[in-house]
N, C-alpha and C. Protein backbone atom coordinates (compact mmCIF):
# COMPACT_ATOMS: atom_id res chain seq x y z
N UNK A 1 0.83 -1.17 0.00
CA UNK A 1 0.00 0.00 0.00
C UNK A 1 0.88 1.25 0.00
N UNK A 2 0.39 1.81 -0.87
CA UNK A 2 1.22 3.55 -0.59
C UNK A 2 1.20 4.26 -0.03
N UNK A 3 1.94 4.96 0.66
CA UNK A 3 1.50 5.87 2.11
C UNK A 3 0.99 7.31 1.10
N UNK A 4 0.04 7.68 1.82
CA UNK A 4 -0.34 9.08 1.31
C UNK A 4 0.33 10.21 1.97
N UNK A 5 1.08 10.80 1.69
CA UNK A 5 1.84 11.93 2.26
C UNK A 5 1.31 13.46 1.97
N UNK A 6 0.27 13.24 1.31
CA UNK A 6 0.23 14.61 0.85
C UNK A 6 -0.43 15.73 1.95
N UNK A 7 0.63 16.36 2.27
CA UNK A 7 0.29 17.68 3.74
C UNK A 7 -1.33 17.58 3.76
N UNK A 8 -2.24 17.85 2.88
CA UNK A 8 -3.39 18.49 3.38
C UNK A 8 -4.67 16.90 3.64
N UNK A 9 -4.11 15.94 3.77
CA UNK A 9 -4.51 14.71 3.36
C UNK A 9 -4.35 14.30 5.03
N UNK A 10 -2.96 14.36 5.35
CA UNK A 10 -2.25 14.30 6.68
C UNK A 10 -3.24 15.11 7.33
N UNK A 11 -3.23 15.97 7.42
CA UNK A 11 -4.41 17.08 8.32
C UNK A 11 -5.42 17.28 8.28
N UNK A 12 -6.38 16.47 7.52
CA UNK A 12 -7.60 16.02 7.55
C UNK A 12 -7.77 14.51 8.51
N UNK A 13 -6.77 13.40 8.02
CA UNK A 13 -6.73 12.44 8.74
C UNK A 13 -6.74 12.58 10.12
N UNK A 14 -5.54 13.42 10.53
CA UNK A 14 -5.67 13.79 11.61
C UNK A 14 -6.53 14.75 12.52
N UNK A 15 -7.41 15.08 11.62
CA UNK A 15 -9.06 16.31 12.42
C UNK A 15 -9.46 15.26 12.75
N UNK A 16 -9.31 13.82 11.72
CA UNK A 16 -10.58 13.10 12.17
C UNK A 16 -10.28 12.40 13.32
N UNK A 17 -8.88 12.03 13.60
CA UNK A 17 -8.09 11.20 14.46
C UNK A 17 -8.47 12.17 15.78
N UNK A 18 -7.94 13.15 15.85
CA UNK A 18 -8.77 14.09 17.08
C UNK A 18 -10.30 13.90 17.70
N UNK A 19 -10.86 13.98 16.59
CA UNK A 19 -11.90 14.52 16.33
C UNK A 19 -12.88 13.45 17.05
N UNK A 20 -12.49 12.04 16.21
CA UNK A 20 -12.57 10.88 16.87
C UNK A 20 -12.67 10.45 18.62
N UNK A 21 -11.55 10.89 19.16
CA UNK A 21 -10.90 10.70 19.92
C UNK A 21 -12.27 11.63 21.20
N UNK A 22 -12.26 13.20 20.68
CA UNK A 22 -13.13 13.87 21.43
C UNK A 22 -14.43 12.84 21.75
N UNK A 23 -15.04 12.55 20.17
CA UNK A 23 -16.12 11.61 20.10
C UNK A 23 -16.34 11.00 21.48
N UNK A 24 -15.20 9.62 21.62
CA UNK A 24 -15.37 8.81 22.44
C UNK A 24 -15.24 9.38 23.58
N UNK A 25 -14.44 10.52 24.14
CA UNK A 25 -13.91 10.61 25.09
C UNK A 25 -15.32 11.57 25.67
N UNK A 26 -16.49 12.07 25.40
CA UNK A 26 -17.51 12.30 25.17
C UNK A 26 -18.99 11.58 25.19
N UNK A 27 -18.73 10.57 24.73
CA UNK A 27 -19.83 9.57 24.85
C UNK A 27 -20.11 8.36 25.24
N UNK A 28 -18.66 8.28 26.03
CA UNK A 28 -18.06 6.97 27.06
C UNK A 28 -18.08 7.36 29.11
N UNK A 29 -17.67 6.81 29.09
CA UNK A 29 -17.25 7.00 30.70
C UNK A 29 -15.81 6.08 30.66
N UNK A 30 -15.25 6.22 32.07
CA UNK A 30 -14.45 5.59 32.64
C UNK A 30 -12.97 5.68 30.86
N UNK A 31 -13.09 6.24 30.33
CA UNK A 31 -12.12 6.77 29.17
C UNK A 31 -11.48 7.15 29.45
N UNK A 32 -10.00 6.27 29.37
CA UNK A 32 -8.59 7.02 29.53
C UNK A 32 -7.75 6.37 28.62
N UNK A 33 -6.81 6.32 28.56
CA UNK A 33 -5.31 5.88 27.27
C UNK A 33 -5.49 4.37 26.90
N UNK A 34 -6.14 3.85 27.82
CA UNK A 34 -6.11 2.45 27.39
C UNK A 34 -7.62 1.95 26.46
N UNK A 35 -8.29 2.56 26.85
CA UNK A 35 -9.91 2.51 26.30
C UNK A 35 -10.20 3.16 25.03
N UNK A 36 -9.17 4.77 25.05
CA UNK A 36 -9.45 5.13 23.66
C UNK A 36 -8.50 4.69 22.53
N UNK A 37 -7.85 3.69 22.85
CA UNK A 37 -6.66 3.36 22.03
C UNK A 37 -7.58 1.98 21.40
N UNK A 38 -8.65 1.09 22.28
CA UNK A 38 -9.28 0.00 22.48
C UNK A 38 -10.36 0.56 20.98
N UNK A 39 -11.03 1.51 21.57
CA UNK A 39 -12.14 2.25 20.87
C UNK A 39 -11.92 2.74 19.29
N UNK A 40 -10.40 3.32 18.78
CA UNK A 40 -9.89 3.85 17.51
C UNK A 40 -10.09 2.40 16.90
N UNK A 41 -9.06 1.83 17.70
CA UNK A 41 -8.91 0.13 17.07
C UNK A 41 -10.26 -0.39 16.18
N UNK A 42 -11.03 -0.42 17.20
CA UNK A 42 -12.23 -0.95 16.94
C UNK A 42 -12.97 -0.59 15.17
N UNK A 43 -13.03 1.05 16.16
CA UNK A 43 -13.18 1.87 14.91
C UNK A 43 -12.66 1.62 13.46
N UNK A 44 -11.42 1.75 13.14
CA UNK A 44 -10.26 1.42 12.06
C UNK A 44 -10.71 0.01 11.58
N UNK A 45 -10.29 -0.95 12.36
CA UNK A 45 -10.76 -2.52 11.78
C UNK A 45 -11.92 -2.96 11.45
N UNK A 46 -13.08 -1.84 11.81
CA UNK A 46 -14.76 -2.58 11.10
C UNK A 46 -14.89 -2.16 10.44
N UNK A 47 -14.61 -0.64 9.94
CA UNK A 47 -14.80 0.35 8.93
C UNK A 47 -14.11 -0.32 8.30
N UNK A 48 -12.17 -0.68 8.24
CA UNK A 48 -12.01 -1.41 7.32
C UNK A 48 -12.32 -2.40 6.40
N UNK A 49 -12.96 -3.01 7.52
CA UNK A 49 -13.65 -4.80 7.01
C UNK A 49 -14.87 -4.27 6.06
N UNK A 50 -15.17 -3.18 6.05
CA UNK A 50 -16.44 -2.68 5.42
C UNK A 50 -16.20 -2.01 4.08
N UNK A 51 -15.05 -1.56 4.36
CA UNK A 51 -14.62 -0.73 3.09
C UNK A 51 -13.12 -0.57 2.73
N UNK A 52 -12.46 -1.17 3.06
CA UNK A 52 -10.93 -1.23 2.85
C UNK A 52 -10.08 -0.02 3.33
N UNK A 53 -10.50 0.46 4.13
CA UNK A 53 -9.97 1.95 4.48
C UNK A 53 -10.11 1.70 5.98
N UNK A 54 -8.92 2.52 6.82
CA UNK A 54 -9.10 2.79 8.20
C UNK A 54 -9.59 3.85 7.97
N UNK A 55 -10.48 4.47 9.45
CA UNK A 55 -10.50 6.25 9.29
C UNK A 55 -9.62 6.96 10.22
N UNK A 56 -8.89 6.44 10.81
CA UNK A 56 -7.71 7.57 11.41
C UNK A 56 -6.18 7.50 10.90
N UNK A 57 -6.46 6.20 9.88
CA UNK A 57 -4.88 6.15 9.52
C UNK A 57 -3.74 5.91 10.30
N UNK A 58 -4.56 5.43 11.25
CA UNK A 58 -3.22 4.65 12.74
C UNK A 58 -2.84 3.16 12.06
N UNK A 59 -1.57 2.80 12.16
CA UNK A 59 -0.86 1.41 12.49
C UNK A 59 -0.54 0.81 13.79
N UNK A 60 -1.21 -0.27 14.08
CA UNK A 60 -1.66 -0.95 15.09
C UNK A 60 -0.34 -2.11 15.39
N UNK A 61 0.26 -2.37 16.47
CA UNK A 61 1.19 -3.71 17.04
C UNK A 61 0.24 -4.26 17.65
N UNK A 62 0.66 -5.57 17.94
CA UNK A 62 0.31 -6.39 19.05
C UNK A 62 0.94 -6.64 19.82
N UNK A 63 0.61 -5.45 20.89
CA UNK A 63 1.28 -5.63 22.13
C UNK A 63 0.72 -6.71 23.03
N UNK A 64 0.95 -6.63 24.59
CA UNK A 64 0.93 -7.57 25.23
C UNK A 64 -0.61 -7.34 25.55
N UNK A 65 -0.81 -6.06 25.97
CA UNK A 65 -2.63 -5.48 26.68
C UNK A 65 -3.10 -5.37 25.40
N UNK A 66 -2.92 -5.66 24.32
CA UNK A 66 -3.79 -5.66 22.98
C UNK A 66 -3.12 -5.00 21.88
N UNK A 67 -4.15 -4.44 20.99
CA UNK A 67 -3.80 -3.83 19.58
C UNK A 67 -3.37 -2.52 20.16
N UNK A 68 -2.39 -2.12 19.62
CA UNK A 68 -2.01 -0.50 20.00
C UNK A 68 -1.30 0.18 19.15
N UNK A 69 -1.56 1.56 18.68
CA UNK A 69 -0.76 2.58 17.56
C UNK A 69 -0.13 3.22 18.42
N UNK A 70 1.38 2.30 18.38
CA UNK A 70 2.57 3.20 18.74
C UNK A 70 2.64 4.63 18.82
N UNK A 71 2.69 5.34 17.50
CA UNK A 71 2.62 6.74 17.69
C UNK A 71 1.74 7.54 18.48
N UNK A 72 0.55 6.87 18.74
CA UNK A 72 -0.25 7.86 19.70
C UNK A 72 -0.39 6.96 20.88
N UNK A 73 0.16 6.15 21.09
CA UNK A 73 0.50 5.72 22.74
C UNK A 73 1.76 6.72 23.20
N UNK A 74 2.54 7.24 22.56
CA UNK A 74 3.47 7.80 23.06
C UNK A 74 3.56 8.80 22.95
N UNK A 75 2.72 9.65 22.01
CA UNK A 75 2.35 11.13 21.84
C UNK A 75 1.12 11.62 23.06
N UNK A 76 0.17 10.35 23.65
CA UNK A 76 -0.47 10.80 24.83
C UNK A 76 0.48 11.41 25.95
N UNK A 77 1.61 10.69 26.05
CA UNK A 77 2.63 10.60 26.88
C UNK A 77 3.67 12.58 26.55
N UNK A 78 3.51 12.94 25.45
CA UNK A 78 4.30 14.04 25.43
C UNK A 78 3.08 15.01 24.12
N UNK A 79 2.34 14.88 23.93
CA UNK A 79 1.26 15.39 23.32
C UNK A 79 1.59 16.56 22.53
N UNK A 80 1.65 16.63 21.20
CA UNK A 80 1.72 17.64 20.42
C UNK A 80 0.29 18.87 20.49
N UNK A 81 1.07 19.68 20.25
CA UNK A 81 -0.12 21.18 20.47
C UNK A 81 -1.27 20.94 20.29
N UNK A 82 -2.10 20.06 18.24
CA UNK A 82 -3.03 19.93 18.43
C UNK A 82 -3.64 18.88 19.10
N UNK A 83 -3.14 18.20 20.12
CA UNK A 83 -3.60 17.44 20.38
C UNK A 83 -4.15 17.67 22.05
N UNK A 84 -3.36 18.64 22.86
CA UNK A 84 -3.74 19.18 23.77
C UNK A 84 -4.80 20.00 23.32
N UNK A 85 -5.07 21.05 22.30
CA UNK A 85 -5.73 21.77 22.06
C UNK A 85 -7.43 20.89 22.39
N UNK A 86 -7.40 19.94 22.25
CA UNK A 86 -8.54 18.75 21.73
C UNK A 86 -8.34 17.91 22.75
N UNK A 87 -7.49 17.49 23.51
CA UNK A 87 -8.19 16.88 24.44
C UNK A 87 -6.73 17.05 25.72
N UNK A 88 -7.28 17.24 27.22
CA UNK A 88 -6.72 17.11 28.32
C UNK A 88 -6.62 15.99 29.08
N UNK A 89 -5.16 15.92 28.96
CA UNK A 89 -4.78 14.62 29.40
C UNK A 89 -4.39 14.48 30.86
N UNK A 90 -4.83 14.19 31.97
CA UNK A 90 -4.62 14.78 33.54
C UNK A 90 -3.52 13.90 33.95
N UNK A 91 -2.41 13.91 34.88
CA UNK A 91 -1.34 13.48 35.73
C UNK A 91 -2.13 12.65 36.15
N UNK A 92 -1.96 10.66 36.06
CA UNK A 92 -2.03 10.10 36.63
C UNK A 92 -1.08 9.25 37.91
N UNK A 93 -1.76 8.74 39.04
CA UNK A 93 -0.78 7.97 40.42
C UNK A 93 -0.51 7.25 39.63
N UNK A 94 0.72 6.28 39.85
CA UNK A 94 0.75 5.16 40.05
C UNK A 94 -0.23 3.97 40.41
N UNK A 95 -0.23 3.05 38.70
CA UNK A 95 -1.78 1.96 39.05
C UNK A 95 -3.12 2.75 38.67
N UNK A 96 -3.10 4.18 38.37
CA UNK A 96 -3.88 4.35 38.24
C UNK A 96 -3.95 4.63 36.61
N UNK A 97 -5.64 4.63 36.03
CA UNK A 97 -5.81 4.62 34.16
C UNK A 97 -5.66 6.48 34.41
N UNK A 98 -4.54 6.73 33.00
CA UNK A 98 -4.79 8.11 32.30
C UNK A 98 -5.67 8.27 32.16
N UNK A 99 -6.18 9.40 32.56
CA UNK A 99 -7.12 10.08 32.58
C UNK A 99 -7.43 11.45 31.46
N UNK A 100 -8.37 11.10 30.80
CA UNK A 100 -8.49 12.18 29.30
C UNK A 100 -10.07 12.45 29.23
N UNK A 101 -9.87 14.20 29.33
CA UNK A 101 -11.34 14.96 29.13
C UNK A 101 -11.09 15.96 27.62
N UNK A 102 -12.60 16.22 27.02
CA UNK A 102 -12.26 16.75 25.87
C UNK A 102 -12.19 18.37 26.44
N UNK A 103 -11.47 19.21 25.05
CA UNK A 103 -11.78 20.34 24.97
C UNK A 103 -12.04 20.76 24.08
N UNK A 104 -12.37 20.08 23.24
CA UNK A 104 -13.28 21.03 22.26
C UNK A 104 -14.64 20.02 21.70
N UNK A 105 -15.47 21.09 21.27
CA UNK A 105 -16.94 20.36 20.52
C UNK A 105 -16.38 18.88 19.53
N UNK A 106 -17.03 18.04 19.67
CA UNK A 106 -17.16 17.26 18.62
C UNK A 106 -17.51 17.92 17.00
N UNK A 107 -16.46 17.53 15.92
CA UNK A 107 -16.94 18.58 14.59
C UNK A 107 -16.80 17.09 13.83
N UNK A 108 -18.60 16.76 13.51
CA UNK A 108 -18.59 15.55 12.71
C UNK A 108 -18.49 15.98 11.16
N UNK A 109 -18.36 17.16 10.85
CA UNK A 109 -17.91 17.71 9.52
C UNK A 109 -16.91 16.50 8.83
N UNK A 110 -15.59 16.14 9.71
CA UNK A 110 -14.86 15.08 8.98
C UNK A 110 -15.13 13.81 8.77
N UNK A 111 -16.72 13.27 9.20
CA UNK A 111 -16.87 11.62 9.38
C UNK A 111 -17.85 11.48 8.05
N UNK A 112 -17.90 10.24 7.70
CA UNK A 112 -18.97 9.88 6.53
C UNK A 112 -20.21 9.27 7.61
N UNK A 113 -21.51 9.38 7.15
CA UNK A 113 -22.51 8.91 8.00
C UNK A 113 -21.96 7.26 8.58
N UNK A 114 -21.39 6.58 7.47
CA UNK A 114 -21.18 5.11 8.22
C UNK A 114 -19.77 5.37 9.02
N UNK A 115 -19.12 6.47 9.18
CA UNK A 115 -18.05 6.44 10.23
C UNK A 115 -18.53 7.01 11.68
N UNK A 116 -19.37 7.88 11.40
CA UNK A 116 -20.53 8.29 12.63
C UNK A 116 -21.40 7.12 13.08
N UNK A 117 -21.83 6.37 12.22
CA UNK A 117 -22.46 5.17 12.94
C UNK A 117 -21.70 4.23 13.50
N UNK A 118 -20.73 3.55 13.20
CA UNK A 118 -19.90 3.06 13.20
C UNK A 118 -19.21 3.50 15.01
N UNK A 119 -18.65 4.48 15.14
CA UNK A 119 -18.60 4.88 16.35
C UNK A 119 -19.90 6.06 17.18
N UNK A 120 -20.75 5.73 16.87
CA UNK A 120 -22.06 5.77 18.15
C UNK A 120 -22.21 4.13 18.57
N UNK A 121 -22.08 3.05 17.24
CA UNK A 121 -22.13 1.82 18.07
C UNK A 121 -21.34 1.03 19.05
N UNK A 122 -19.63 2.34 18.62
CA UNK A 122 -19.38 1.42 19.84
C UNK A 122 -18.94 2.29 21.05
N UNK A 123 -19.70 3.26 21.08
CA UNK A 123 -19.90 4.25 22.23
C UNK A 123 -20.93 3.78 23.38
N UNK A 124 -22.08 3.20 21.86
CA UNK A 124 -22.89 2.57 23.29
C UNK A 124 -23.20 1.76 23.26
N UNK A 125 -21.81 0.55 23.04
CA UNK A 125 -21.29 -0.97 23.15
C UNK A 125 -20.67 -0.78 24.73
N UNK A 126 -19.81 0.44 24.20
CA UNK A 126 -18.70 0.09 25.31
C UNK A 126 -19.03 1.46 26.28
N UNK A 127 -19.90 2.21 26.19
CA UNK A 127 -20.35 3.01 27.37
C UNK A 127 -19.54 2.80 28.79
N UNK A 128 -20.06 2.25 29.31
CA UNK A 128 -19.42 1.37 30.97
C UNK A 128 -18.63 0.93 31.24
N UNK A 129 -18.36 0.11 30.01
CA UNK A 129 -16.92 -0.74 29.97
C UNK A 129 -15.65 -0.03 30.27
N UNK A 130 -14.58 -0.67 31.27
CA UNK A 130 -13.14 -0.36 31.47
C UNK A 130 -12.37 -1.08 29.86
N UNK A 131 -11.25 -0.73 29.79
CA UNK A 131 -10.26 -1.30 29.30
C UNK A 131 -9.96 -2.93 29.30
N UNK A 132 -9.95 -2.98 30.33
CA UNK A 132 -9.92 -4.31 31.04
C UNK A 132 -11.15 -5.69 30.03
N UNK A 133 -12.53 -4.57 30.66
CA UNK A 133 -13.17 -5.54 29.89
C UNK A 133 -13.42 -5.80 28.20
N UNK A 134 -12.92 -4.37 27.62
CA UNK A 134 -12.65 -4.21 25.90
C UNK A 134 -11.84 -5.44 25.80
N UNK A 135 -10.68 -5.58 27.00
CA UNK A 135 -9.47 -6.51 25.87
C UNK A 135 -10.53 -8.00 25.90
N UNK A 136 -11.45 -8.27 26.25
CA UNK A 136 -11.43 -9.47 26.21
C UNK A 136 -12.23 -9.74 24.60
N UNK A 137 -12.49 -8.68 24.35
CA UNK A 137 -13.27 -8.38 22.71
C UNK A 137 -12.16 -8.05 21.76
N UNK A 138 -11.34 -7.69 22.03
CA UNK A 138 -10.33 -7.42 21.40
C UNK A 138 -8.93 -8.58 21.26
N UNK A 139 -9.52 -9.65 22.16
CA UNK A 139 -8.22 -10.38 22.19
C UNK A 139 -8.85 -12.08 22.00
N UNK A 140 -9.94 -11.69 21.16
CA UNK A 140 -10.90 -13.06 21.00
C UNK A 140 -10.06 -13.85 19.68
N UNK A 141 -10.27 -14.80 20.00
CA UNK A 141 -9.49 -16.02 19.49
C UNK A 141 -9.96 -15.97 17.53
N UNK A 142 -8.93 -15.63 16.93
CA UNK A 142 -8.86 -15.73 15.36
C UNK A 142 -9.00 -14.28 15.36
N UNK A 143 -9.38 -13.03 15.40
CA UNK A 143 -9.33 -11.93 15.19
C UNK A 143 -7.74 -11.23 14.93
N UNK A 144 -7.42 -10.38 14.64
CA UNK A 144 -6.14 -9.46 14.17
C UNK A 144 -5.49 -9.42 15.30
N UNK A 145 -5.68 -9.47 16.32
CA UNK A 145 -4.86 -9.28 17.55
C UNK A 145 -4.02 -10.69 17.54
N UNK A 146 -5.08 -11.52 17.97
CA UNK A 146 -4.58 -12.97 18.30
C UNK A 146 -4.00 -13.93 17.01
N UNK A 147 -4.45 -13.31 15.84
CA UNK A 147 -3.71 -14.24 14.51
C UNK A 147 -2.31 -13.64 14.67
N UNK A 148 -2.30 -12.50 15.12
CA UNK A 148 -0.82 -11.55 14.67
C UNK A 148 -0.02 -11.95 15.52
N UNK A 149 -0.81 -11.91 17.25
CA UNK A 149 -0.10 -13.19 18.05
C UNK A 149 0.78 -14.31 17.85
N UNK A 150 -0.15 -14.71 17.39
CA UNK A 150 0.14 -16.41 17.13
C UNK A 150 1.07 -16.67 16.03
N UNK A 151 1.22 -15.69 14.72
CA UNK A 151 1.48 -15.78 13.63
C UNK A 151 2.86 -15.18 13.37
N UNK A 152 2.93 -13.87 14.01
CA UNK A 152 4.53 -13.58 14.02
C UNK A 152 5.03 -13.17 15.04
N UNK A 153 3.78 -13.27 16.27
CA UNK A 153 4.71 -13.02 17.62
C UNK A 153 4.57 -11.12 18.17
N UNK A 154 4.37 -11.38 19.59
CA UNK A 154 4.26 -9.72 19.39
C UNK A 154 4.94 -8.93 19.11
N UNK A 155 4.50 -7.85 19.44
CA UNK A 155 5.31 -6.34 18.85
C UNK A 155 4.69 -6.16 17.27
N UNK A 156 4.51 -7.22 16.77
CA UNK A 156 4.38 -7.66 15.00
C UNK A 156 3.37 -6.42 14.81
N UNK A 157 3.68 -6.32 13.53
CA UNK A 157 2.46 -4.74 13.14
C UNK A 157 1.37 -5.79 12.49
N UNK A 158 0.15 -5.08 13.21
CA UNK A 158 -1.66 -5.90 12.62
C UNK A 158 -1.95 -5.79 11.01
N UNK A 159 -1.65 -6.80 10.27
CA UNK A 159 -2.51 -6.55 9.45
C UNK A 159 -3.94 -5.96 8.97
N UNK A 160 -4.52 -5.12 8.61
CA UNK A 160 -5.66 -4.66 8.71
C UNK A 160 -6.27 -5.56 7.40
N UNK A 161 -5.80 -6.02 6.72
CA UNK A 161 -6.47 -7.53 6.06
C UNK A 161 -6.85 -9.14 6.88
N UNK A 162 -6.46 -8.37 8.07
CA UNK A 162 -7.08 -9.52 8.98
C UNK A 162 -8.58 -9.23 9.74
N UNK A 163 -8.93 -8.43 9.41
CA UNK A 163 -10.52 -7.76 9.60
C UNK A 163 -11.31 -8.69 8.79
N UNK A 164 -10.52 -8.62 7.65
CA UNK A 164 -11.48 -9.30 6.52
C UNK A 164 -12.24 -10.79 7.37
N UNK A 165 -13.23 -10.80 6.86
CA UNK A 165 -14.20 -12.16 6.98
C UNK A 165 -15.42 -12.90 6.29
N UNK A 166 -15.68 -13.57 6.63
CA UNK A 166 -16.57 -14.43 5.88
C UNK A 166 -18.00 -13.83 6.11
N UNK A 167 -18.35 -12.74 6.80
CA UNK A 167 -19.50 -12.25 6.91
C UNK A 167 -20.04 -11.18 5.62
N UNK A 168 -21.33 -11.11 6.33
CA UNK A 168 -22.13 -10.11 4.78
C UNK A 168 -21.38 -8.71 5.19
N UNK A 169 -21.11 -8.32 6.26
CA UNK A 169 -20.46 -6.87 6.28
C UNK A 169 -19.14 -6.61 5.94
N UNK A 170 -18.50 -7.98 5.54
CA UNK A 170 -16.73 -7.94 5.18
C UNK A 170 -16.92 -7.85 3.95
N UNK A 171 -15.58 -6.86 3.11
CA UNK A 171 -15.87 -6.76 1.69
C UNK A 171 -14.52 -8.20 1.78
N UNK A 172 -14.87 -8.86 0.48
CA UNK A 172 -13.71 -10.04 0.50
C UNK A 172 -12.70 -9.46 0.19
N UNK A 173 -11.60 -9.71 0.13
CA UNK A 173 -10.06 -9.58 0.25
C UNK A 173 -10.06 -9.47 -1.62
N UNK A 174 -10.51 -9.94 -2.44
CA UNK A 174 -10.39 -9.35 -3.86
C UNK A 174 -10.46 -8.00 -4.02
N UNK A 175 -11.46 -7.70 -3.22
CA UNK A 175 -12.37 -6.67 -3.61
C UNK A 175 -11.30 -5.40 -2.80
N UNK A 176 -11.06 -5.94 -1.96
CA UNK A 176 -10.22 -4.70 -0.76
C UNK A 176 -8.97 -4.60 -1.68
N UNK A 177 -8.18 -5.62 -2.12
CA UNK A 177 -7.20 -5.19 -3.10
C UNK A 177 -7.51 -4.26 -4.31
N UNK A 178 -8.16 -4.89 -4.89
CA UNK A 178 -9.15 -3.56 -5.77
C UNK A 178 -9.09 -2.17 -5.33
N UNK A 179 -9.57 -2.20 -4.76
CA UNK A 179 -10.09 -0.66 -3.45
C UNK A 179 -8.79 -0.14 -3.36
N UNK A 180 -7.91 -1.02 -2.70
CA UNK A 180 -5.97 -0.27 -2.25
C UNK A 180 -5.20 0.25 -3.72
N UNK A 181 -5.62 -0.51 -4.86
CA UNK A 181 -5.16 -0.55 -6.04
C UNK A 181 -5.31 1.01 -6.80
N UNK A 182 -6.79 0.91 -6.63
CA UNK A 182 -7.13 2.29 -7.44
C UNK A 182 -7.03 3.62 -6.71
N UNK A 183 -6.74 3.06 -5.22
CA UNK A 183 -6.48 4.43 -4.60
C UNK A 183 -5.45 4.57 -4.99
N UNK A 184 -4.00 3.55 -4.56
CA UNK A 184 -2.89 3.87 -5.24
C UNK A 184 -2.40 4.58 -6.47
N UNK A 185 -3.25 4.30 -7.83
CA UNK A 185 -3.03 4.89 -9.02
C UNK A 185 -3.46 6.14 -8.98
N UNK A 186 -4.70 6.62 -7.97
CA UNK A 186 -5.17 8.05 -7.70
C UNK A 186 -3.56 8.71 -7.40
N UNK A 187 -3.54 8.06 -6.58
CA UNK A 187 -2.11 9.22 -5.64
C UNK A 187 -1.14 9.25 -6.29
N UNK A 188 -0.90 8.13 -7.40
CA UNK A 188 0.47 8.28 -8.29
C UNK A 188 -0.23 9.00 -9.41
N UNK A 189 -0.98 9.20 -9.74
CA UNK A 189 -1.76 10.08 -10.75
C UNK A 189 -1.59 11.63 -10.35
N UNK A 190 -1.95 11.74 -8.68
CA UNK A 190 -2.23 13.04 -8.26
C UNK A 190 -0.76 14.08 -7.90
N UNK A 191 0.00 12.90 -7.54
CA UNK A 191 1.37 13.28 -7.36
C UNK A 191 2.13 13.58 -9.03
N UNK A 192 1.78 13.28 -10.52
CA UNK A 192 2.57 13.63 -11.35
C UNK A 192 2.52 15.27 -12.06
């Protein structure tokens, strides 16, 4: 797949990656670093399975507590401007979950109606739910977490062709190559 680099492409991805983020951190409880990292995941891999596309454009490992995008596990940790701007991240004790409140409005301007649906369902899937109890949905036996597990061992980066499935809401794996294909020729088209 080709990475899309193009500046104004990057900064849309990332309104929505914010933007996202406010979402949940908004229409959840008990939401801190481990839950909204649980929640993007979620997000990224059904939308994918649906349409061959993540919507925040995160790359996911398999760590030990689950699926996790490196770069914004560690940018919670030292947080770039817009990202404080959008959400407050409070000093947690020791043992205790980061703690993250929004600051600014939710602007669903950047979502497509099935990326807005998509996360209201699992806002009020996982409403109540800790972290704790996400991983056990997240770490269910044959899914992207646990194939990537099993398959090259952790740390390994998630395939997001492991979404794919045998259900009516998975597009098949022909079809998602298709999809990666012609975006690709867009961007080498758009770039000449």
């Amino acid at each position: 797949m080709l990475a899309d680099d193009n500046p104004i492409s990057l900064q849309y991805t990332r309104k929505k990656l914010l933007n996202a983020m406010v979402f949940f951190l908004k229409k959840t409880h008990k939401c801190g670093k481990l839950k909204i990292l649980k929640l993007l995941y979620f997000l990224d891999f059904i939308h994918f399975r649906q349409t061959g596309k993540s919507v925040t454009g995160l790359t996911y490992f398999a760590w030990v507590k689950g699926p996790v995008p490196p770069e914004l596990f560690y940018e919670i940790g030292n947080p770039r401007d817009d990202l404080r701007d959008h959400i407050a991240i409070l000093p947690a004790a020791p043992g205790e979950f980061l703690k993250m409140l929004p600051r600014k409005k939710f602007d669903p301007q950047y979502f497509s109606r099935r990326e807005l649906r998509i996360m209201a369902q699992l806002a009020d899937i996982f409403k109540e739910a800790d972290a704790d109890d996400m991983s056990e949905v997240s770490h269910l036996p044959n899914k992207p977490w646990d194939k990537t597990k099993k398959e090259k061992g952790l740390d390994a980066e998630i395939d997001y062709m492991l979404s794919l499935d045998d259900t009516k809401e998975s597009l098949s794996r022909e079809r998602v190559e298709e999809i990666i294909d012609e975006r690709d020729e867009v961007i080498l088209l758009y770039r000449q």
